[in-house]
PDB file of N, CA and C in Angstrom:
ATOM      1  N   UNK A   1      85.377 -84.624-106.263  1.00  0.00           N
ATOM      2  CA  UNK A   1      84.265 -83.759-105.947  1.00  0.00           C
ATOM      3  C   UNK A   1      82.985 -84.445-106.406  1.00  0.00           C
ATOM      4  N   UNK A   2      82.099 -84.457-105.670  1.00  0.00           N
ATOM      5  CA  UNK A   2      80.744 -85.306-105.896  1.00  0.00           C
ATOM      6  C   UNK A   2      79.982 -84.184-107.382  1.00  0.00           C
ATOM      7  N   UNK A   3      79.222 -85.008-107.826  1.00  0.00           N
ATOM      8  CA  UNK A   3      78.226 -84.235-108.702  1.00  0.00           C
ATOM      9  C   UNK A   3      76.830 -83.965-108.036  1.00  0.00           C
ATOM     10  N   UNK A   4      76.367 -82.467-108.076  1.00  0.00           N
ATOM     11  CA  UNK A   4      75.096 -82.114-107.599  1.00  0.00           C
ATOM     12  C   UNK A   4      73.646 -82.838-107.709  1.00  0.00           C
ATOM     13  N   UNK A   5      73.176 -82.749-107.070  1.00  0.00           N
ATOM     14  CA  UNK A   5      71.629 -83.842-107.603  1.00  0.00           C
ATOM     15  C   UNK A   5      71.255 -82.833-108.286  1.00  0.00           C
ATOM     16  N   UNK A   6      70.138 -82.875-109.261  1.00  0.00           N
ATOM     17  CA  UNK A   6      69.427 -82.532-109.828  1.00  0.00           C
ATOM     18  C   UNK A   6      68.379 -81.585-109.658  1.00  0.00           C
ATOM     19  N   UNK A   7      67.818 -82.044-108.576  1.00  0.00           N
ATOM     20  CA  UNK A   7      67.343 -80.605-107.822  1.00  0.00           C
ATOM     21  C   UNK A   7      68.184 -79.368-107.200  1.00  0.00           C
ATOM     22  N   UNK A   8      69.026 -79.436-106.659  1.00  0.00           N
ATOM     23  CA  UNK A   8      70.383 -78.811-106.592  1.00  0.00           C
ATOM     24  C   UNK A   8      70.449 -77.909-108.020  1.00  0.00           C
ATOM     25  N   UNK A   9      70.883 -78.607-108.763  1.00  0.00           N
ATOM     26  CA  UNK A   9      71.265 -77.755-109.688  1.00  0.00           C
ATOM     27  C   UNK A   9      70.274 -77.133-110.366  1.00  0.00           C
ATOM     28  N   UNK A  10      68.847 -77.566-110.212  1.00  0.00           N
ATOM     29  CA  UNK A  10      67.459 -76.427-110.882  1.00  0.00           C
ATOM     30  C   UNK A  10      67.873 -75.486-109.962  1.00  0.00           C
ATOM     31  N   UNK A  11      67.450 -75.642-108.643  1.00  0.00           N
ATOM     32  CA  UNK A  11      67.540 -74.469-107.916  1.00  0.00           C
ATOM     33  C   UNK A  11      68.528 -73.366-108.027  1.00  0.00           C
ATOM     34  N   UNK A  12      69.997 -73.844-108.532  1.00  0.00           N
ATOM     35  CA  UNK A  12      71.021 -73.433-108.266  1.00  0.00           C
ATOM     36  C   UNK A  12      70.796 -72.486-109.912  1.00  0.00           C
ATOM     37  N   UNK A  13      70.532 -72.772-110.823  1.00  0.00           N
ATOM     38  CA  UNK A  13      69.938 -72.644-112.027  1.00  0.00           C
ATOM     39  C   UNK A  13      68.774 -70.929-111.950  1.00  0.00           C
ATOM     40  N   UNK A  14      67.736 -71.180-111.028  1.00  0.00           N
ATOM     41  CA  UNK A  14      67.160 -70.485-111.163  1.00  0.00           C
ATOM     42  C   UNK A  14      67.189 -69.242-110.123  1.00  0.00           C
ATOM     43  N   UNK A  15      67.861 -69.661-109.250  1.00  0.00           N
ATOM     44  CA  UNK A  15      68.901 -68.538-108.303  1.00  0.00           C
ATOM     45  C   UNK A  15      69.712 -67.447-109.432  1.00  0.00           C
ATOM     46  N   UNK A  16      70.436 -67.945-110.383  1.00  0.00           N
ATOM     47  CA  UNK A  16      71.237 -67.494-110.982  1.00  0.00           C
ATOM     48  C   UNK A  16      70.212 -66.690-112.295  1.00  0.00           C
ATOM     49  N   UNK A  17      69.109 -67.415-113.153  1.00  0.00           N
ATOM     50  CA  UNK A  17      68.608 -66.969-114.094  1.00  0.00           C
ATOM     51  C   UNK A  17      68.489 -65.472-113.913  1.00  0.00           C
ATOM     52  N   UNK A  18      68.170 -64.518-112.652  1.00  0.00           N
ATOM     53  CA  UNK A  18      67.942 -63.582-113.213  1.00  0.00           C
ATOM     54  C   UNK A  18      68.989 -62.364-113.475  1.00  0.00           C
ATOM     55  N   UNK A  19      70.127 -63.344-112.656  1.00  0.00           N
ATOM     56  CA  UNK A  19      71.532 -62.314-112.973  1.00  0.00           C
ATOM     57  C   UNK A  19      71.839 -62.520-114.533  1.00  0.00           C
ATOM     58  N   UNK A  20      71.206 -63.758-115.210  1.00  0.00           N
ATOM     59  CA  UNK A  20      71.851 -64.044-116.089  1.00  0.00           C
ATOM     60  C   UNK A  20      71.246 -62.820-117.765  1.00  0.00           C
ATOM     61  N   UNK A  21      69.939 -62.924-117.397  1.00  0.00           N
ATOM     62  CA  UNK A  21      68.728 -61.986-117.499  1.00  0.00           C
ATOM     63  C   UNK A  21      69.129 -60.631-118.279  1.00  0.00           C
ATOM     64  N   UNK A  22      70.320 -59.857-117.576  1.00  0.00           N
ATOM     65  CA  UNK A  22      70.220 -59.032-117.832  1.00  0.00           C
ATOM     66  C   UNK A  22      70.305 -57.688-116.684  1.00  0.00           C
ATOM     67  N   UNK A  23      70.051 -58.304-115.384  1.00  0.00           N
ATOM     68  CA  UNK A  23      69.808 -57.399-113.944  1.00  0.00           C
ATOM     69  C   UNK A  23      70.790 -58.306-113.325  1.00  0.00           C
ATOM     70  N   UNK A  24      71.817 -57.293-112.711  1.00  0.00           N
ATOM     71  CA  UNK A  24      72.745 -58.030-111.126  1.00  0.00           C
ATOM     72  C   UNK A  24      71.796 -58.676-109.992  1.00  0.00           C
ATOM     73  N   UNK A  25      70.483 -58.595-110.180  1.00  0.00           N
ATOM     74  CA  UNK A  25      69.633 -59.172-108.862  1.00  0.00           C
ATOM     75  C   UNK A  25      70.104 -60.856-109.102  1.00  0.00           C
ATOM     76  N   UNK A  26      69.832 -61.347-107.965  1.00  0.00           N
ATOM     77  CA  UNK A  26      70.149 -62.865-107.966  1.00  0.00           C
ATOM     78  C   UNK A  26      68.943 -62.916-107.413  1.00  0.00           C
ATOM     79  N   UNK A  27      67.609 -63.988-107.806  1.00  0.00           N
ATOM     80  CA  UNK A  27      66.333 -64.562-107.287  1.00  0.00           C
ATOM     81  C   UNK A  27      66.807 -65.668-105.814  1.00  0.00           C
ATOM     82  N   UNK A  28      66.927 -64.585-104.964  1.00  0.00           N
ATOM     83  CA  UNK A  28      66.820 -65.145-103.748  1.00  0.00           C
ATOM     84  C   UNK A  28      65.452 -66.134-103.137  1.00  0.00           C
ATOM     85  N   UNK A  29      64.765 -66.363-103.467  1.00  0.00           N
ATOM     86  CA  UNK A  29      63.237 -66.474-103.351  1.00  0.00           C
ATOM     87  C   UNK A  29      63.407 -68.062-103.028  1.00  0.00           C
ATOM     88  N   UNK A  30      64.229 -68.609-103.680  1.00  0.00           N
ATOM     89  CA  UNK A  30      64.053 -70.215-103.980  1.00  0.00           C
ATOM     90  C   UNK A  30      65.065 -70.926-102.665  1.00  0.00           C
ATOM     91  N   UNK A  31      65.769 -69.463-102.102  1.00  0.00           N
ATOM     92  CA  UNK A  31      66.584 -70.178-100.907  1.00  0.00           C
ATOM     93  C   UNK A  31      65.914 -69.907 -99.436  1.00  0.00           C
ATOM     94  N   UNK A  32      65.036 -68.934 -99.310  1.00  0.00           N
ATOM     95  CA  UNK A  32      64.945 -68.567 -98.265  1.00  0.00           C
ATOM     96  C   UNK A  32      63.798 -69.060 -97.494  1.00  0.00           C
ATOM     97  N   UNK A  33      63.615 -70.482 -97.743  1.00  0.00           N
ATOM     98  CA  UNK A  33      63.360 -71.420 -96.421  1.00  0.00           C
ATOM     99  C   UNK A  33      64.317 -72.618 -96.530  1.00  0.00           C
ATOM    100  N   UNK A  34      65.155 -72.541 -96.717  1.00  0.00           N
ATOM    101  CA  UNK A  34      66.153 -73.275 -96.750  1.00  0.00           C
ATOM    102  C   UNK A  34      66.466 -73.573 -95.192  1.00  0.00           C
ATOM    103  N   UNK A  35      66.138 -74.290 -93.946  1.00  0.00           N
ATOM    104  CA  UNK A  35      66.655 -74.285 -92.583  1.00  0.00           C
ATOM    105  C   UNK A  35      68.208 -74.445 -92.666  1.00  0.00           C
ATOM    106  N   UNK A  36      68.600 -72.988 -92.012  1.00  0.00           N
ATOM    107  CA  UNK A  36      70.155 -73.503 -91.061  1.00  0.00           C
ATOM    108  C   UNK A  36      70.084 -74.027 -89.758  1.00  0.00           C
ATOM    109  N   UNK A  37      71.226 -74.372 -89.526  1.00  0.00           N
ATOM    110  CA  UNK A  37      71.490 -74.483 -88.189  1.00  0.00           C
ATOM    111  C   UNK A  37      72.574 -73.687 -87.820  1.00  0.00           C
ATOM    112  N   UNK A  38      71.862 -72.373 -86.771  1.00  0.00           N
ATOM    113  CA  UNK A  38      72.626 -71.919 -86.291  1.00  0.00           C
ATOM    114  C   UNK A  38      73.013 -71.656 -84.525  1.00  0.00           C
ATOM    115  N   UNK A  39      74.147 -71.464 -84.215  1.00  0.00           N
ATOM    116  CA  UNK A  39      74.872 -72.036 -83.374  1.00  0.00           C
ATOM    117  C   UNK A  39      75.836 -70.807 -82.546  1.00  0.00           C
ATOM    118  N   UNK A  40      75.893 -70.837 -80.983  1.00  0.00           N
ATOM    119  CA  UNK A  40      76.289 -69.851 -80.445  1.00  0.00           C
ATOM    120  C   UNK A  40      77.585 -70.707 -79.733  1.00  0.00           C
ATOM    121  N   UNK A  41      78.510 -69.656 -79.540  1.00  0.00           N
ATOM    122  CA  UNK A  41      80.113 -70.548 -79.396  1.00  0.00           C
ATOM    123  C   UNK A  41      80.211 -69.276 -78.144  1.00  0.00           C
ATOM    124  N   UNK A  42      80.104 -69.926 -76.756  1.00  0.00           N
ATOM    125  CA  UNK A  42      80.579 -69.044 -75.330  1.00  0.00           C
ATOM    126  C   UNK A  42      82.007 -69.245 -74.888  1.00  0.00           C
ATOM    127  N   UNK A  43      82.615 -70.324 -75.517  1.00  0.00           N
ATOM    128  CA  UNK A  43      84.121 -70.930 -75.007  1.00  0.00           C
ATOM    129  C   UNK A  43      83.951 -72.766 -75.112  1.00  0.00           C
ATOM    130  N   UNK A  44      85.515 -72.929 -75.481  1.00  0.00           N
ATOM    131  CA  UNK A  44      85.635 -74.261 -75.716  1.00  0.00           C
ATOM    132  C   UNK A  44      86.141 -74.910 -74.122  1.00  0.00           C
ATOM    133  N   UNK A  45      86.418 -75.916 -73.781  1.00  0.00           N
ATOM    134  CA  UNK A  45      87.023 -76.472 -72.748  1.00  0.00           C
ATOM    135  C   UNK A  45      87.338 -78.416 -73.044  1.00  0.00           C
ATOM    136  N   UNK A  46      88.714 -78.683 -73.038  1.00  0.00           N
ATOM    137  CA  UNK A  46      89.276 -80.056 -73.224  1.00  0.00           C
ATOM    138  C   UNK A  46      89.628 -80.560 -71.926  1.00  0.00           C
ATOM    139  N   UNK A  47      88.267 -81.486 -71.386  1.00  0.00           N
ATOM    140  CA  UNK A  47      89.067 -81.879 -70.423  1.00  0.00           C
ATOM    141  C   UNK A  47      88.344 -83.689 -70.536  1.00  0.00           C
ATOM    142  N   UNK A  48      89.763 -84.302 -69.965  1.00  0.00           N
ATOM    143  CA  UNK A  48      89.581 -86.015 -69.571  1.00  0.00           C
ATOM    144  C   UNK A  48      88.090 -86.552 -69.644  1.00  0.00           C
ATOM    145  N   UNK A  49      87.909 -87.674 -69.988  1.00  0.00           N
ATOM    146  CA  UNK A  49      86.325 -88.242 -69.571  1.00  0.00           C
ATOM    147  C   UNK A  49      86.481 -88.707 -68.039  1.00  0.00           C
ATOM    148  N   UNK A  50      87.968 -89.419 -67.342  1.00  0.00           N
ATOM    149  CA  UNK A  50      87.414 -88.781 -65.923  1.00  0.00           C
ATOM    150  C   UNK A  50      86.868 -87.812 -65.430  1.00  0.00           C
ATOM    151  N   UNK A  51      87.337 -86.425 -65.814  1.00  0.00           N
ATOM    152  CA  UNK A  51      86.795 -85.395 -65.259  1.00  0.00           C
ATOM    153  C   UNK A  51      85.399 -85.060 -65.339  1.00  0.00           C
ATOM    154  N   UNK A  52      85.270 -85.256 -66.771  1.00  0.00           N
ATOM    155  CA  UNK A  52      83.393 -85.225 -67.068  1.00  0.00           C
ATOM    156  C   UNK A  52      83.114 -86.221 -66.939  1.00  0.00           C
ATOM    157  N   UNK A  53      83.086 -87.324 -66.223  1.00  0.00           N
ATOM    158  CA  UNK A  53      82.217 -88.349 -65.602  1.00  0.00           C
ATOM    159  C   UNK A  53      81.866 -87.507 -64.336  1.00  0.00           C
ATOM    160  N   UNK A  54      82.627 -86.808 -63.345  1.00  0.00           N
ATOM    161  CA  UNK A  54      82.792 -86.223 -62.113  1.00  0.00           C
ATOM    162  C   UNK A  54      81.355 -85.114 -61.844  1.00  0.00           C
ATOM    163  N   UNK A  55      81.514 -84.542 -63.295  1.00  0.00           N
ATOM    164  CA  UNK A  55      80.454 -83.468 -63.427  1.00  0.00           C
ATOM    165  C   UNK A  55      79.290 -83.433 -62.560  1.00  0.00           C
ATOM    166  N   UNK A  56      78.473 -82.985 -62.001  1.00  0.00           N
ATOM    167  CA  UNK A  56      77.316 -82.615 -61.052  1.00  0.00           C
ATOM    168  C   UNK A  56      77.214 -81.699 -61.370  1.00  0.00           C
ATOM    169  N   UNK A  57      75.536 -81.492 -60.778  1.00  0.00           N
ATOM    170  CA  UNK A  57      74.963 -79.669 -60.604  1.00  0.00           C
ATOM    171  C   UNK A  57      75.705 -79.071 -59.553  1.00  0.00           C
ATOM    172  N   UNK A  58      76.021 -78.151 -60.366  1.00  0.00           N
ATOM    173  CA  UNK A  58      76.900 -77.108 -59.615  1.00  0.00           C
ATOM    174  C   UNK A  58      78.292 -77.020 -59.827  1.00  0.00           C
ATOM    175  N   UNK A  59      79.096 -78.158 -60.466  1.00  0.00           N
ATOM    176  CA  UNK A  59      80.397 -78.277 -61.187  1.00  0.00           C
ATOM    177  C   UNK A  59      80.427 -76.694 -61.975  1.00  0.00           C
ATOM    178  N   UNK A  60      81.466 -76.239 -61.768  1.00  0.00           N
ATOM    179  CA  UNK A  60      82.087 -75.122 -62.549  1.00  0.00           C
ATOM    180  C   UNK A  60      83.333 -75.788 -63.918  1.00  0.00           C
ATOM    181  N   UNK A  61      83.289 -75.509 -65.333  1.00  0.00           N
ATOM    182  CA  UNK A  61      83.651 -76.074 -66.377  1.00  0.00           C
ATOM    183  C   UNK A  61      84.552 -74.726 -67.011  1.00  0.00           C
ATOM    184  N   UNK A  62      86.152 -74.832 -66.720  1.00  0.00           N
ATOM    185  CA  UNK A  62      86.465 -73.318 -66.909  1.00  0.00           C
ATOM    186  C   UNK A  62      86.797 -74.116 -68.403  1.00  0.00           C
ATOM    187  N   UNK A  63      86.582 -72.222 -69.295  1.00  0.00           N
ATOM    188  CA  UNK A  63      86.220 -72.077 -70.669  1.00  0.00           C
ATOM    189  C   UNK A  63      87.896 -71.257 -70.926  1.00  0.00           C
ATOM    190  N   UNK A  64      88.237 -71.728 -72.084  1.00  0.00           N
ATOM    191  CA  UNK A  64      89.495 -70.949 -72.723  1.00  0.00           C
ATOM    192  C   UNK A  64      88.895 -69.002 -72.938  1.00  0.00           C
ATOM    193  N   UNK A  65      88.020 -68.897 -72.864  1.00  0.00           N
ATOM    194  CA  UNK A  65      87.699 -67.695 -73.011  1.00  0.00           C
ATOM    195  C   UNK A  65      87.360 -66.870 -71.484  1.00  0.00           C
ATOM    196  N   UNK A  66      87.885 -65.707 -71.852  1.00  0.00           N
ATOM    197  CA  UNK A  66      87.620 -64.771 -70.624  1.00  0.00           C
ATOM    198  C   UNK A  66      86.514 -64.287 -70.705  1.00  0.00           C
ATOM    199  N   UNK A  67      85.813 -63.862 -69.080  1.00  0.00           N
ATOM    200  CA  UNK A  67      84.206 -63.214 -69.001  1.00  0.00           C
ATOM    201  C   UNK A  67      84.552 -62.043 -70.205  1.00  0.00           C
ATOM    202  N   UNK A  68      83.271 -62.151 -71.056  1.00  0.00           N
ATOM    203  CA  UNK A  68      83.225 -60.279 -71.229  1.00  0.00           C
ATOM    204  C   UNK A  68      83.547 -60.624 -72.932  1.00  0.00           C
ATOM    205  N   UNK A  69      84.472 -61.375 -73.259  1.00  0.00           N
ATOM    206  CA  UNK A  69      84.440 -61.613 -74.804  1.00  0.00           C
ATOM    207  C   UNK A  69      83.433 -62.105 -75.487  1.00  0.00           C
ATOM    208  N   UNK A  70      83.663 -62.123 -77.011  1.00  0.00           N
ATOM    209  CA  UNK A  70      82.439 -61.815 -77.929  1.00  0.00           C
ATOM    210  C   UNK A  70      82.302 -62.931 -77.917  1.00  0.00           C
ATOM    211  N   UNK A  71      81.190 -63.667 -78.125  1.00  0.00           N
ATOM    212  CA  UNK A  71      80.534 -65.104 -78.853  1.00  0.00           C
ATOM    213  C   UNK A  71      80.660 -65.044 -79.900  1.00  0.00           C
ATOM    214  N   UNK A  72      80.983 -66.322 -80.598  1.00  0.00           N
ATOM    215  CA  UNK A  72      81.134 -66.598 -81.855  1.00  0.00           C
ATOM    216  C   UNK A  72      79.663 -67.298 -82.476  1.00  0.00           C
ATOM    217  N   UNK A  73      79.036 -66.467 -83.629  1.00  0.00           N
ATOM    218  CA  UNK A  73      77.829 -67.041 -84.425  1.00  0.00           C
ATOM    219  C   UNK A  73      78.209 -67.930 -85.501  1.00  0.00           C
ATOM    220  N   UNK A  74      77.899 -69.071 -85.782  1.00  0.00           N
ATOM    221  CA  UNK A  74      78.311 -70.134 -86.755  1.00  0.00           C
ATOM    222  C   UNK A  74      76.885 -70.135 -87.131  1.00  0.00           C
ATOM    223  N   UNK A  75      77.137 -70.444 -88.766  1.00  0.00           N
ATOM    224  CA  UNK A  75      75.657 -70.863 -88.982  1.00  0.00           C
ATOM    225  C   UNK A  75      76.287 -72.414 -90.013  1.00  0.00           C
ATOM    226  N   UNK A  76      75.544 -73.352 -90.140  1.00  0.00           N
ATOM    227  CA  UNK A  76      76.322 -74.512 -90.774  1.00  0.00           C
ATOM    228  C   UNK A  76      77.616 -74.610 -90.100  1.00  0.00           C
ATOM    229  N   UNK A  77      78.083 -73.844 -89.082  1.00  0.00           N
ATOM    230  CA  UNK A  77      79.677 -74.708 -89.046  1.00  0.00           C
ATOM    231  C   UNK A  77      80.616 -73.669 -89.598  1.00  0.00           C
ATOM    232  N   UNK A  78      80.174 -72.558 -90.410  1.00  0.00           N
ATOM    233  CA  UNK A  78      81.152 -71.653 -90.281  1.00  0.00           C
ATOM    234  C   UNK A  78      80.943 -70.306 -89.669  1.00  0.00           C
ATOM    235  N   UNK A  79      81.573 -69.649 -88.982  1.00  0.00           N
ATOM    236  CA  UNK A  79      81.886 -68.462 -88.277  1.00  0.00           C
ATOM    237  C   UNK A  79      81.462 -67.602 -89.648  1.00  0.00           C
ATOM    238  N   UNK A  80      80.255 -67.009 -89.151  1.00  0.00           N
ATOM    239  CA  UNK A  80      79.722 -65.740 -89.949  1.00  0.00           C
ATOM    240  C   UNK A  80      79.962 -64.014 -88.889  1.00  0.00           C
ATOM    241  N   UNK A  81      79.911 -64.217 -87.325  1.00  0.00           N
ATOM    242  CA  UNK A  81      79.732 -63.076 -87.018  1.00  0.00           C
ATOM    243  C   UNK A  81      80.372 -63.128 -85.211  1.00  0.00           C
ATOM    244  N   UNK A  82      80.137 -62.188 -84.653  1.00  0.00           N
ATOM    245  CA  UNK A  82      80.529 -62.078 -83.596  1.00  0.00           C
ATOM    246  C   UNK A  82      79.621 -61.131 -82.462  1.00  0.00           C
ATOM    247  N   UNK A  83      79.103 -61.678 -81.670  1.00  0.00           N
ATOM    248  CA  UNK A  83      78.705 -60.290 -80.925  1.00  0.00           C
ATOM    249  C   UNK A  83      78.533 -60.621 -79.219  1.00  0.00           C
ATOM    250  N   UNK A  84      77.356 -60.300 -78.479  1.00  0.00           N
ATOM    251  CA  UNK A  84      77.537 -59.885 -77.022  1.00  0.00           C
ATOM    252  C   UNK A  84      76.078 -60.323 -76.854  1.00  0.00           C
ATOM    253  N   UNK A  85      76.132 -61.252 -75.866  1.00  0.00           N
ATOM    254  CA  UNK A  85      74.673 -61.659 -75.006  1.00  0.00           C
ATOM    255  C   UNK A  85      73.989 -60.201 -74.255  1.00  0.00           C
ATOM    256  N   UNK A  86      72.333 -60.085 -74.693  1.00  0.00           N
ATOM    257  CA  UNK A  86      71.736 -58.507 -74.604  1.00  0.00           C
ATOM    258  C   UNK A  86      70.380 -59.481 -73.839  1.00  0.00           C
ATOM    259  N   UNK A  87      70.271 -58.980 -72.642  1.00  0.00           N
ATOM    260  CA  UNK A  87      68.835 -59.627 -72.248  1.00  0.00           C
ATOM    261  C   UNK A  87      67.019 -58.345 -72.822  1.00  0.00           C
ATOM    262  N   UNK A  88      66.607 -59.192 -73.023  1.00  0.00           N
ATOM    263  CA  UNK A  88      65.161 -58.037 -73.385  1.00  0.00           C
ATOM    264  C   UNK A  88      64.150 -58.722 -73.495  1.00  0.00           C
ATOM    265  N   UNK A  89      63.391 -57.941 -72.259  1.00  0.00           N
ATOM    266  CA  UNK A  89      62.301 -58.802 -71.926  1.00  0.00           C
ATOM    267  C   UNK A  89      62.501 -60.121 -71.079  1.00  0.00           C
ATOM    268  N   UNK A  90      63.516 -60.328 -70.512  1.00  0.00           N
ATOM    269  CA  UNK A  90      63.301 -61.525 -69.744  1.00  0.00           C
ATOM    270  C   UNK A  90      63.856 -62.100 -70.921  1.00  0.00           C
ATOM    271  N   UNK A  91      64.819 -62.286 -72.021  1.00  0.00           N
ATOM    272  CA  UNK A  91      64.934 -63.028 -72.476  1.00  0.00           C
ATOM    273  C   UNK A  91      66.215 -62.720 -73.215  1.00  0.00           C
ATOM    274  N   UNK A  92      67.128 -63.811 -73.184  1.00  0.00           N
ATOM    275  CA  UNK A  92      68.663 -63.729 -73.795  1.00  0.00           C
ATOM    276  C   UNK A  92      68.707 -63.501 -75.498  1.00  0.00           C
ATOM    277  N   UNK A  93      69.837 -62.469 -76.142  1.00  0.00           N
ATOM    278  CA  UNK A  93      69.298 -62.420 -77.098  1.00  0.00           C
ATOM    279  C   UNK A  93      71.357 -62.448 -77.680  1.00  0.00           C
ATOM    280  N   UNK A  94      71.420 -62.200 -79.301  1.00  0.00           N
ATOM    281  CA  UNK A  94      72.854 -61.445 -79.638  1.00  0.00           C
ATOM    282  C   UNK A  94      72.784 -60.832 -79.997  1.00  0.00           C
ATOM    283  N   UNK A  95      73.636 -59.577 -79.656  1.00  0.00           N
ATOM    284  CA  UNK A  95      73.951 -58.400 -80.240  1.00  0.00           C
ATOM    285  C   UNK A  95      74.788 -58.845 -81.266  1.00  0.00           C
ATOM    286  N   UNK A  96      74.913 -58.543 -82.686  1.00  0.00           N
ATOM    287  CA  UNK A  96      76.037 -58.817 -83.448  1.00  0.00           C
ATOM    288  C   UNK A  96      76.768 -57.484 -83.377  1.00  0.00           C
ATOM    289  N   UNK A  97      78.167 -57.946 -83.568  1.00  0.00           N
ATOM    290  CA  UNK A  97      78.982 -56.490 -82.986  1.00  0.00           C
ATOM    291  C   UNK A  97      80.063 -56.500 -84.322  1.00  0.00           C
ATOM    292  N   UNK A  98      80.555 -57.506 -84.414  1.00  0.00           N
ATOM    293  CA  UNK A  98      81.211 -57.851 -85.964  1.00  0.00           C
ATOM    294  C   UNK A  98      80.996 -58.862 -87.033  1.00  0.00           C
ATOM    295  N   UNK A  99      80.526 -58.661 -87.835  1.00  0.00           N
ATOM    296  CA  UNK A  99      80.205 -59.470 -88.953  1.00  0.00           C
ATOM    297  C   UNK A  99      81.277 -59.810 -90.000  1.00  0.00           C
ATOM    298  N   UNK A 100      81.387 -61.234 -90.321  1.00  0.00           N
ATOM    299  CA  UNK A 100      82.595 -61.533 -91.112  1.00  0.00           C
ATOM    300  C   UNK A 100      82.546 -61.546 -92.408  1.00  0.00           C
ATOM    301  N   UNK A 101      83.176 -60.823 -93.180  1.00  0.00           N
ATOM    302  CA  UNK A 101      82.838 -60.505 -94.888  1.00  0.00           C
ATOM    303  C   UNK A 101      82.848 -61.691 -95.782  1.00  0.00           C
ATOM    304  N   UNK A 102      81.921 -61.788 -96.338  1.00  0.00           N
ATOM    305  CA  UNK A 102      81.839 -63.024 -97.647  1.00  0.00           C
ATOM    306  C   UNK A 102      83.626 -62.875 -98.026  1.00  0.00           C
ATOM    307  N   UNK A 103      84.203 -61.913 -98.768  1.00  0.00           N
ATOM    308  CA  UNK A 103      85.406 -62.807 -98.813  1.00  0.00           C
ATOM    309  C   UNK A 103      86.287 -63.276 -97.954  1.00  0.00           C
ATOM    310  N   UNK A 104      86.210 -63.220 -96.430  1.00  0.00           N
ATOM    311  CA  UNK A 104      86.692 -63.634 -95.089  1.00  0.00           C
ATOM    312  C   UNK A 104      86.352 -65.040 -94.973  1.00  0.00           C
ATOM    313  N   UNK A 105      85.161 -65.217 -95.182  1.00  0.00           N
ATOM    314  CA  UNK A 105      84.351 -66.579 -94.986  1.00  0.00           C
ATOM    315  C   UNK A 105      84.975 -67.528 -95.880  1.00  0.00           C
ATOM    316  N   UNK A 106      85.129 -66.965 -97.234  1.00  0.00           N
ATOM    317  CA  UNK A 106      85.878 -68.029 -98.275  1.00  0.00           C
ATOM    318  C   UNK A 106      87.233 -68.268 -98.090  1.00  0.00           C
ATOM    319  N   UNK A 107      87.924 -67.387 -97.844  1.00  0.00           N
ATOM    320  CA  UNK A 107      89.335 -67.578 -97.138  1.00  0.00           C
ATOM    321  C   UNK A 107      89.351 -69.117 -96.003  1.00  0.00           C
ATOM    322  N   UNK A 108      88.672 -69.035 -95.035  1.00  0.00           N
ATOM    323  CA  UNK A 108      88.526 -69.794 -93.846  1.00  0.00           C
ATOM    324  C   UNK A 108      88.165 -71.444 -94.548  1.00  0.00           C
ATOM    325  N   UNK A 109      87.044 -71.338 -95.649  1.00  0.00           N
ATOM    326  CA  UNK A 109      86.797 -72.473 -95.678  1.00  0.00           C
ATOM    327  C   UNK A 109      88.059 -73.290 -96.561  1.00  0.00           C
ATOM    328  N   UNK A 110      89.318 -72.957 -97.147  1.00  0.00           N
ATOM    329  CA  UNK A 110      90.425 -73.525 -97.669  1.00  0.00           C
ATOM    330  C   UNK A 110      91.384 -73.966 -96.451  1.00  0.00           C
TER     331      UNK A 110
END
């Protein structure tokens, strides 16, 4: 297991100081511009690099998933939630419909 840098561990340090304090609050403050990357999952599909060399506009790419099922929300790479493409305003959005519980999430990453 690698050792944390140093900044890492202030931060990680002062996230924690105010649970340590005396109050269950945790000082969220020091994470929240932290950029994720998050990421919408419509269906997977495995096919040959012949086949996707073939690709053109207008190629149809069938997906292991059926119309109508939920999208999967990843943020970093792990599955946090689930929900349903909602247009508003002219513009595509997610409904989250199920959200995956912090101890769900830790399960997954072992």
């Amino acid at each position: 297991m690698s050792t944390p840098d140093p900044a890492a561990r202030a931060a990680f340090d002062t996230l924690t100081a105010d649970a340590d304090a005396g109050g269950n609050d945790l000082n969220l403050d020091v994470i929240l511009d932290v950029p994720v990357s998050l990421s919408l999952e419509v269906g997977r599909a495995r096919i040959p690099i012949r086949n996707l060399l073939q690709l053109n506009q207008g190629s149809v790419v069938e997906l292991e998933r059926a119309a109508g099922e939920p999208l999967d929300l990843y943020v970093n790479g792990t599955l946090i939630a689930q929900g349903e493409v909602v247009v508003i305003n002219d513009r595509f959005g997610v409904r989250l419909t199920d959200v995956v519980s912090p101890a769900e999430r830790i399960k997954r990453l072992r």
